[in-house]
Protein backbone atom coordinates (compact mmCIF):
# COMPACT_ATOMS: atom_id res chain seq x y z
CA UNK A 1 94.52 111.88 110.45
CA UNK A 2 97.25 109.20 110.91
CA UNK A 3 100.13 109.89 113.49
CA UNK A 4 103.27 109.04 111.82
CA UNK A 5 106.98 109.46 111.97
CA UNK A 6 109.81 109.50 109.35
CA UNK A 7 113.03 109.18 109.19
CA UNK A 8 115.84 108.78 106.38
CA UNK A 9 118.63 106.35 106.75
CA UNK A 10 121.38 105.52 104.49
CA UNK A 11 122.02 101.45 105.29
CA UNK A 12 123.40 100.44 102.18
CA UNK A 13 122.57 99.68 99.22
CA UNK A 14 120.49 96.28 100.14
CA UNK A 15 118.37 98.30 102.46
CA UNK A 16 114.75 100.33 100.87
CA UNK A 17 112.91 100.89 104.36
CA UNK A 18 111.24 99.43 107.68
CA UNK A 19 108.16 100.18 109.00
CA UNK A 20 106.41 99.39 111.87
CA UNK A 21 103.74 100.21 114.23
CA UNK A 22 104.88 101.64 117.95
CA UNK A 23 102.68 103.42 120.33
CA UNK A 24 99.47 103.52 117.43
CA UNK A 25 101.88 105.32 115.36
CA UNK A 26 103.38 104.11 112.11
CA UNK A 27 107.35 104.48 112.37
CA UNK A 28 109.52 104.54 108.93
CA UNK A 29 112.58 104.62 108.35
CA UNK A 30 113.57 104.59 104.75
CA UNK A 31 116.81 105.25 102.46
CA UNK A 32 117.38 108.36 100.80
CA UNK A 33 116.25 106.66 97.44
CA UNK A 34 112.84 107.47 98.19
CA UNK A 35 112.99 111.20 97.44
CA UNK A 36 114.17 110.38 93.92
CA UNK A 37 113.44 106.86 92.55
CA UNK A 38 109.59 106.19 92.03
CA UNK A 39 110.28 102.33 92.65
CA UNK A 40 111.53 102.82 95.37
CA UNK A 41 108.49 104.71 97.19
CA UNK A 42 106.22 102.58 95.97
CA UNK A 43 107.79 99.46 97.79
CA UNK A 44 108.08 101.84 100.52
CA UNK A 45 104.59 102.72 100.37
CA UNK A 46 103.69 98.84 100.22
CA UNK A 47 105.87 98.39 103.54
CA UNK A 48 103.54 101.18 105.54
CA UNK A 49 100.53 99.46 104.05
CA UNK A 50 101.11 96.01 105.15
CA UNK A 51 101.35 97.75 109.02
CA UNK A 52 97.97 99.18 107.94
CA UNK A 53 98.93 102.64 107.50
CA UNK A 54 97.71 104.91 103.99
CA UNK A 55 100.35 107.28 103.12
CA UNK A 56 97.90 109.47 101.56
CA UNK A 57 96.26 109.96 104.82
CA UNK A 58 99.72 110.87 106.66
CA UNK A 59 100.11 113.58 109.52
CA UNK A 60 103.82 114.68 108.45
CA UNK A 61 103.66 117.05 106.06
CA UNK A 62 106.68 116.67 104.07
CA UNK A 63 106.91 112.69 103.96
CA UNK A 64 108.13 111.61 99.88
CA UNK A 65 106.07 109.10 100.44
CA UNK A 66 102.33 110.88 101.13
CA UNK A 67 102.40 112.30 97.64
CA UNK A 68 103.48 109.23 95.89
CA UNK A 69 101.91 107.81 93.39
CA UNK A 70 99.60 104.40 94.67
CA UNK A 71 101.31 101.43 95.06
């Protein structure tokens, strides 16, 4: 299983997510827009997949993103 981390962060409006790789574990930090707009996880999604991660394979249990549909 995938060792991952999330965190929500209101930026502004501009601002949908970062993700990155630190330690062999994929870090995100996304706005709070991912919980209820379905574009919005889906870039997000597309952000952990370009580090190489696959939300659907996801440690934390209660990321919006793991149960998302595929990007």
């Amino acid at each position: 299983m995938q060792q991952h981390a999330f965190i929500v962060l209101d930026q502004g409006p501009q601002f949908v997510g970062w993700s990155a790789t630190v330690e062999d574990k994929i870090v995100c930090v996304m706005t709070p827009k991912v919980h209820t707009d379905p574009g919005t996880r889906r870039i997000a999604r597309q952000l952990v997949q370009r580090q190489g991660g696959d939300c659907a394979a996801c440690s934390q249990i209660d990321c919006p993103l793991k149960g998302a549909a595929p990007a």
